[in-house]
Protein backbone atom coordinates (compact mmCIF):
# COMPACT_ATOMS: atom_id res chain seq x y z
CA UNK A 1 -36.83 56.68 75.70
CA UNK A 2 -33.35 57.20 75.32
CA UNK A 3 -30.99 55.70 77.96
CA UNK A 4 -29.24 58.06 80.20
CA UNK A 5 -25.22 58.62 79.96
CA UNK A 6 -24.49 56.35 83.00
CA UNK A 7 -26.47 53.45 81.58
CA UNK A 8 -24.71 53.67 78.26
CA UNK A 9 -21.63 53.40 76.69
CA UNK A 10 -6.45 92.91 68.26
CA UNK A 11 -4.52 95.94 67.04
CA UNK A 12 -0.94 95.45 66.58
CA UNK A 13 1.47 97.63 67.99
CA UNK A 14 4.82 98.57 65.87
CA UNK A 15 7.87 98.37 66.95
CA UNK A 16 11.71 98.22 64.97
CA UNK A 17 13.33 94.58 64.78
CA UNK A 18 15.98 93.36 66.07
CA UNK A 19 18.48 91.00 64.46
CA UNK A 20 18.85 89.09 67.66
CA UNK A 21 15.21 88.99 68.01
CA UNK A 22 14.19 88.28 64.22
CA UNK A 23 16.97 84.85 64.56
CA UNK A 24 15.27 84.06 67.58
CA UNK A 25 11.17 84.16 66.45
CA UNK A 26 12.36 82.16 63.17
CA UNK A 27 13.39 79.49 65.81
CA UNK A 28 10.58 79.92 67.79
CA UNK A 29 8.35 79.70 64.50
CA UNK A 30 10.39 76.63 63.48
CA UNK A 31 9.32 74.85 66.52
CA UNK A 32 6.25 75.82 66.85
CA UNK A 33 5.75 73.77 63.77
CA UNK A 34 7.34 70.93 64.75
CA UNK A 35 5.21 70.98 68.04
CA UNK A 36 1.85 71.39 65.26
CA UNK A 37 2.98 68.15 63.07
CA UNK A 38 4.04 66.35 66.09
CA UNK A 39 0.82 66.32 68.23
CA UNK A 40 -1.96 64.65 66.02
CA UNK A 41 -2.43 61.62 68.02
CA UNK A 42 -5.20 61.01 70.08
CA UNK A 43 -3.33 58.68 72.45
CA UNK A 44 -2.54 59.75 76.12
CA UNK A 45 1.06 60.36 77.45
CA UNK A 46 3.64 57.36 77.85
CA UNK A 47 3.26 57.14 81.34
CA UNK A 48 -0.60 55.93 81.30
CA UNK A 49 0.64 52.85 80.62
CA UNK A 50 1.28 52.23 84.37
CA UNK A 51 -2.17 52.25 84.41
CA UNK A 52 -4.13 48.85 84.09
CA UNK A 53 -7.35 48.33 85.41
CA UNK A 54 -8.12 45.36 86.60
CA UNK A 55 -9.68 42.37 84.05
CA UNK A 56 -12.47 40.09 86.05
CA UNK A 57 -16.15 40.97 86.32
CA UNK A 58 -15.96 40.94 89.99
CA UNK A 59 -17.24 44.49 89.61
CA UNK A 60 -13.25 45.77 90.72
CA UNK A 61 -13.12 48.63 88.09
CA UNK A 62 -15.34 51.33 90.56
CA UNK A 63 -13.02 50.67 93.17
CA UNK A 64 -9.67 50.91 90.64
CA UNK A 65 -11.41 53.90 89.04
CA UNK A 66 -11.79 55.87 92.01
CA UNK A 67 -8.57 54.95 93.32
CA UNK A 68 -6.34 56.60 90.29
CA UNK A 69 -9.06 59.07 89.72
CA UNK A 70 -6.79 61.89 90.84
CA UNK A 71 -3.50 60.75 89.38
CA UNK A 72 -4.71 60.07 86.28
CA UNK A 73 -6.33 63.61 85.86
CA UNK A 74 -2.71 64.84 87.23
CA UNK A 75 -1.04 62.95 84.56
CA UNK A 76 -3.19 63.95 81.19
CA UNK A 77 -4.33 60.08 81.04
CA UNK A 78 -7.66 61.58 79.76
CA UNK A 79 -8.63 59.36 76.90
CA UNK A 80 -8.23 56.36 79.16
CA UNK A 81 -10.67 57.67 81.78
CA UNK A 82 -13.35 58.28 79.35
CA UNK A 83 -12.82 54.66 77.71
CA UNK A 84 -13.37 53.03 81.13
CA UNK A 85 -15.99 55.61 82.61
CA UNK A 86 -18.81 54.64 81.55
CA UNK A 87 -18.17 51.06 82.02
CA UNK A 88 -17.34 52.27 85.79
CA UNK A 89 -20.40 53.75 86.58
CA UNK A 90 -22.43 50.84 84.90
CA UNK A 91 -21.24 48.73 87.37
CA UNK A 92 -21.66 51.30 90.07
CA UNK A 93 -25.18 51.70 88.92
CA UNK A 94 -25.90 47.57 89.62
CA UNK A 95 -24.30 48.09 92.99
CA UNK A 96 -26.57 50.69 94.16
CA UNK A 97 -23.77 52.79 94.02
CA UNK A 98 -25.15 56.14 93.59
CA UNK A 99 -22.58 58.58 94.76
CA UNK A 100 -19.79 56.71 92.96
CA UNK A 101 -21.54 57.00 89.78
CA UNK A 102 -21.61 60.37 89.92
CA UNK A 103 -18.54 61.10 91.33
CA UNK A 104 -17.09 59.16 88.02
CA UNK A 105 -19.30 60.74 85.71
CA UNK A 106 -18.42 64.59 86.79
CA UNK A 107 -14.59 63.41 86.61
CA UNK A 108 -15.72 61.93 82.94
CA UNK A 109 -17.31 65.63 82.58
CA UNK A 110 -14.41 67.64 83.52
CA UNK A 111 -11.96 65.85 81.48
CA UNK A 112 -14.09 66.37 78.17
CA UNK A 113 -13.57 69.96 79.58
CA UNK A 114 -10.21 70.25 79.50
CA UNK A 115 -10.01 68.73 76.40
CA UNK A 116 -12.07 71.26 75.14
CA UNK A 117 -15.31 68.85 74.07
CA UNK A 118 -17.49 71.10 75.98
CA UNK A 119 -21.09 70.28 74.49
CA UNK A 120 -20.32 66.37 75.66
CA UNK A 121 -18.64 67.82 79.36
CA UNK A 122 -22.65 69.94 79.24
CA UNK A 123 -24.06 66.72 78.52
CA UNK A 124 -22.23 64.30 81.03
CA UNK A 125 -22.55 67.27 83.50
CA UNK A 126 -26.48 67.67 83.17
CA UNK A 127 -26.84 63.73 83.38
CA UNK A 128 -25.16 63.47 86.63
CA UNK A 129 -27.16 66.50 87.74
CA UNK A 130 -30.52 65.06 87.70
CA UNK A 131 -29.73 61.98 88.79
CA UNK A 132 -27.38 62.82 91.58
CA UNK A 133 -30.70 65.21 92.74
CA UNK A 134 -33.11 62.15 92.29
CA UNK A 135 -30.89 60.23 94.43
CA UNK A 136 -30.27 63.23 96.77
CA UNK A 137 -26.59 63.06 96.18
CA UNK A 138 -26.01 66.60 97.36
CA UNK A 139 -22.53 66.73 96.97
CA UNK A 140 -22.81 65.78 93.59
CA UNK A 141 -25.81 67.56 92.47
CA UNK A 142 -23.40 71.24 94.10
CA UNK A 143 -20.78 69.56 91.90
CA UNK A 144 -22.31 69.51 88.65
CA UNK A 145 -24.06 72.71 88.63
CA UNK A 146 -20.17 74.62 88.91
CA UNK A 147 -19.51 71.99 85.88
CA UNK A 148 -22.20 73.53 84.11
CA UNK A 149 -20.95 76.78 85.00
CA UNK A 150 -17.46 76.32 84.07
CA UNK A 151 -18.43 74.85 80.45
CA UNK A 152 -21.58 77.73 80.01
CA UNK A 153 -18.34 80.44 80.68
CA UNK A 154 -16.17 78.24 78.64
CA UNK A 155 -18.82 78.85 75.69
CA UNK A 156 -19.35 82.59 76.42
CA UNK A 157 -23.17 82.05 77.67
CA UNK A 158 -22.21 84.28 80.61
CA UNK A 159 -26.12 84.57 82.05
CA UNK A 160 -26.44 80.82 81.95
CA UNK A 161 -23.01 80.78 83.61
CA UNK A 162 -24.04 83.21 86.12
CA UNK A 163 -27.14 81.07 86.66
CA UNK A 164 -26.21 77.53 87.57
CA UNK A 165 -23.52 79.74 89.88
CA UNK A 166 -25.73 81.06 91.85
CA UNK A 167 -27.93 78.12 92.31
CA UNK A 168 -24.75 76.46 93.23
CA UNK A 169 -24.13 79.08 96.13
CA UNK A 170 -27.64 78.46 96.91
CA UNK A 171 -27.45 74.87 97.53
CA UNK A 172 -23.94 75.43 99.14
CA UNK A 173 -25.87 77.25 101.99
CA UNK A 174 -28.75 74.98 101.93
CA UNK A 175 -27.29 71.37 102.31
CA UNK A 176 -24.34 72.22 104.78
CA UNK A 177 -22.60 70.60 105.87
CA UNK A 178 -20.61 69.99 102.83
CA UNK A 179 -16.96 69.10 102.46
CA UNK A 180 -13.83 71.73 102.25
CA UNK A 181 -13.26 70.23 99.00
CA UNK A 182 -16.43 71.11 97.41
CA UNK A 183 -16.90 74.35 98.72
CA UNK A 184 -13.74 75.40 97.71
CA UNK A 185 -14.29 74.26 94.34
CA UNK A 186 -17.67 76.27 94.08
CA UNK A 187 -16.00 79.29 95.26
CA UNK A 188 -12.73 79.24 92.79
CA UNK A 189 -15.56 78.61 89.83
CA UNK A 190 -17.63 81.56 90.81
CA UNK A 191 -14.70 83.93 91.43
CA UNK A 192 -13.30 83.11 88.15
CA UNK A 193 -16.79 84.13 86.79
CA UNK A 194 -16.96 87.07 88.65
CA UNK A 195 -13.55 88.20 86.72
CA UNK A 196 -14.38 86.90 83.27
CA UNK A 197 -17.94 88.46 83.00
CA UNK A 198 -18.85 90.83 80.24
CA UNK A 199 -19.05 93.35 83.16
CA UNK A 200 -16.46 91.95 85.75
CA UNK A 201 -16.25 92.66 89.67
CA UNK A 202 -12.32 92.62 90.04
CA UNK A 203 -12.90 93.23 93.95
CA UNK A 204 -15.43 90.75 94.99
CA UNK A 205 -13.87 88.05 92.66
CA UNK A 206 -10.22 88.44 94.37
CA UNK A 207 -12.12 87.93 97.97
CA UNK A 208 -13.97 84.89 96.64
CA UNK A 209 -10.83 83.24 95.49
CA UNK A 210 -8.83 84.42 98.62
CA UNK A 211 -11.92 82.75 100.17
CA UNK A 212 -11.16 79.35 98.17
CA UNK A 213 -7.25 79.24 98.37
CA UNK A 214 -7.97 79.46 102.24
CA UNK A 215 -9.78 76.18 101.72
CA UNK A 216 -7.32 74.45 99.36
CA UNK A 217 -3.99 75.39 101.77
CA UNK A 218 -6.14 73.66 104.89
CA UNK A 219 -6.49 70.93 102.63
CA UNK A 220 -3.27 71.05 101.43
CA UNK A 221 -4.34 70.18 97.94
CA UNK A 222 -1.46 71.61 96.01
CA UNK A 223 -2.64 71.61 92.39
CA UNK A 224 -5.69 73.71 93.63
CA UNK A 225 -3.63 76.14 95.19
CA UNK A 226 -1.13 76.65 92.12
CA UNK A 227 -4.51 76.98 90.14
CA UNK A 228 -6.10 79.71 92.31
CA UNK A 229 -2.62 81.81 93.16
CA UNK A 230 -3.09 81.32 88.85
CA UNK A 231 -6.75 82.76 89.38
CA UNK A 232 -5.86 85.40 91.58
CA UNK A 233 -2.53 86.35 89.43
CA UNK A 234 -4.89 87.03 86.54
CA UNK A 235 -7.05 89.40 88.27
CA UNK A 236 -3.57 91.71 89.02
CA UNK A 237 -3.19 90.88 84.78
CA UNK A 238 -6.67 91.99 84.11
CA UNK A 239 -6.05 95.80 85.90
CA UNK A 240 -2.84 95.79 84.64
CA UNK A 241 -0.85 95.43 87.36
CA UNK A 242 1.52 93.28 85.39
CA UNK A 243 4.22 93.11 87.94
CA UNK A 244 2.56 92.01 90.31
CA UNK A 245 0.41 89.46 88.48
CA UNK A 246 4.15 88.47 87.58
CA UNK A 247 5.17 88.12 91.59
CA UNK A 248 1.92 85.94 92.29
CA UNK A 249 2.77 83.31 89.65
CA UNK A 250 6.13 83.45 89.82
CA UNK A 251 5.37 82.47 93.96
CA UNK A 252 3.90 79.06 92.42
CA UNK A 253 6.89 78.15 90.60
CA UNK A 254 8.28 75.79 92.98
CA UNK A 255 5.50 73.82 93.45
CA UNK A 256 4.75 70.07 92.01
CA UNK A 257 2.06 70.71 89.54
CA UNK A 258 -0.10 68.36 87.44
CA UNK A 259 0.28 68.82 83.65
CA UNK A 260 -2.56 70.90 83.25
CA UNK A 261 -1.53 73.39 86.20
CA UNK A 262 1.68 73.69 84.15
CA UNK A 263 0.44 74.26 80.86
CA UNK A 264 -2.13 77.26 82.67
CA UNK A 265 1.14 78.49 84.24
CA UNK A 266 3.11 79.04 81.48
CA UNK A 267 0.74 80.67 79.22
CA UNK A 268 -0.37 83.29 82.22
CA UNK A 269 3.19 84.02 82.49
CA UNK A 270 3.79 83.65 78.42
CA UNK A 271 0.40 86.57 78.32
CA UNK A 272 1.87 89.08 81.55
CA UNK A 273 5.51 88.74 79.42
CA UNK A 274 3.74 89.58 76.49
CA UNK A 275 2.03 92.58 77.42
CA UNK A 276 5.54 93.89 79.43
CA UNK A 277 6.75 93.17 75.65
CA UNK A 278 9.55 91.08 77.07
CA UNK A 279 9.01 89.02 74.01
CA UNK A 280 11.22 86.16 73.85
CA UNK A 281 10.12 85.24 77.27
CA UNK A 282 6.90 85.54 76.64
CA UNK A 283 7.27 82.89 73.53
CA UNK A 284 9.32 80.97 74.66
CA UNK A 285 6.52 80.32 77.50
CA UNK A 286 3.76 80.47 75.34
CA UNK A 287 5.73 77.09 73.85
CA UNK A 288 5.89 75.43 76.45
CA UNK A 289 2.28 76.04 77.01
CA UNK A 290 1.18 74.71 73.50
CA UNK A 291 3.45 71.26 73.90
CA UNK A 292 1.77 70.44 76.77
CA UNK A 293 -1.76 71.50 75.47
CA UNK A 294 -0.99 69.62 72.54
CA UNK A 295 0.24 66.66 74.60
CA UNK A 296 -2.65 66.42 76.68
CA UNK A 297 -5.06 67.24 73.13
CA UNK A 298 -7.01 70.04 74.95
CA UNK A 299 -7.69 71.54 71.90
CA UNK A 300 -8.96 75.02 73.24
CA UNK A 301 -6.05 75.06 75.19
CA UNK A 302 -3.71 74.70 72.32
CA UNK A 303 -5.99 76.95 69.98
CA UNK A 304 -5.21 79.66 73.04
CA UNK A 305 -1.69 78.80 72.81
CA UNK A 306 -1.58 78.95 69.23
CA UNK A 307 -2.90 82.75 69.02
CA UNK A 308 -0.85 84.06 71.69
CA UNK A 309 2.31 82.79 69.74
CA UNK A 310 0.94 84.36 66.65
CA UNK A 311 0.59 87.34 68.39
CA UNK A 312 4.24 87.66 70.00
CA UNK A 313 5.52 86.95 66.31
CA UNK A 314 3.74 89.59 65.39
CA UNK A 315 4.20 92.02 67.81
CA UNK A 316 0.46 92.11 68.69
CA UNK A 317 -1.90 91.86 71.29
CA UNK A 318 -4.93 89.45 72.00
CA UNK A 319 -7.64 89.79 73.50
CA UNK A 320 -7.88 89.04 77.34
């Protein structure tokens, strides 16, 4: 029997150039080349150095683990988290350490997803399902089943999305009390499915993610609230109320946000500039959104990026 994870290691639209504008897409081109050849290393940022766990088998690395859990997601020190992982939860697993284990393995999980590595996020995710429910890690078990949902949207399996959603809700109601955190987290995943379904509900997702901002501003978690004012901004974008999706994230600007939160910032306001046609804004965000994909090697991310810059040089549209 094979060991489980924790035990083992568009139609374009035509309009006249500009000579200012043609100078400025050559540059914009130009550097969006440079960014391409630049970021083929699968190394994490510079400052992940300050970063190093501690060295004696007095079973310490749980503890350290959990500890920078947070900052290191913040920070983009992905690769480093997934090298020490499993070793974590090992060690959790010999100190009868259930919900630690699976509290590392669903932060293992949703940094393969924002790397883009969604079949191994499914995997990690489905691992620390069943055995946070054998263990009757409730928390956990709510946990991974948005995971799942957030990687089955990621993939476009929108009824298997929908699913472990829904079973999520379901277990939200049936093993209360649960924390702010979690709930919160349940409802920002199933609002965001609720807007990016094949047949989207626009009304009832913007009250679910009202629902989970209330959560994160009690909590004052800040990167959660940039993300679902981000959320909420791109339900105003989707019934193209562009202006106002503009006034939502442009209320975020101020705020300290992790890497990731920035790079989702600037390409929402990189897409609303693009369809206003301000163009140079909208690439000259759209950069900024594919250095710091490309920094943090979230490869869907940067493929995003990537077509939307294509797009403004060509004075297209992408899909939303």
């Amino acid at each position: 029997m094979q060991k489980p994870f924790f035990l083992t290691v568009s139609q374009p639209c035509l309009h006249k150039y500009k000579a200012k504008w043609f100078v400025f897409l050559s540059a914009v081109l130009f550097a969006h080349a440079a960014v391409a050849e630049g970021q083929v290393s699968n190394e994490d940022p510079a400052v992940c150095q300050k970063f190093q766990p501690p060295q004696s088998e007095s079973g310490q690395l749980v503890d350290w683990l959990l500890r920078h859990s947070l900052e290191m997601k913040r920070e983009g020190c992905w690769q480093a988290y997934i090298q020490l992982g499993p070793q974590a939860m090992r060690e959790a697993a010999m100190q009868s350490r259930f919900e630690d284990q699976v509290r590392i393995a669903l932060t293992v999980a949703s940094i393969y997803f924002y790397r883009g590595d969604y079949d191994q996020s499914r995997k990690v995710a489905e691992e620390a399902c069943n055995y946070a429910q054998e263990h009757e890690e409730w928390d956990g078990y709510i946990f991974s089943l948005s995971q799942l949902s957030a990687v089955a949207r990621a993939q476009g399996r929108k009824e298997a999305a929908m699913e472990y959603s829904e079973k999520g809700m379901e277990a939200l109601e049936k093993y209360r009390p649960v924390g702010p955190f979690l709930e919160a987290k349940m409802l920002y995943n199933y609002g965001a499915l609720l807007s990016d379904s094949d047949k989207p509900d626009l009304d009832r997702a913007r009250i679910v993610l009202k629902r989970s901002l209330a959560l994160y501003e009690v909590l004052k978690d800040v990167d959660e609230i940039v993300r679902a004012n981000l959320r909420l901004a791109r339900i105003d974008y989707l019934e193209g109320k562009y202006d106002r999706a503009l006034a939502v994230i442009e209320s975020v600007e101020a705020i300290p946000k992790s890497a990731r939160s920035q790079m989702l910032y600037h390409y929402l306001l990189a897409k609303t500039h693009h369809r206003m046609e301000d163009w140079e804004i909208a690439a000259a965000e759209a950069l900024r959104a594919l250095a710091l994909a490309s920094r943090m090697n979230a490869s869907e991310d940067e493929k995003r990026a990537r077509a939307l810059l294509t797009a403004i040089g060509n004075m297209a549209f992408v899909n939303d």
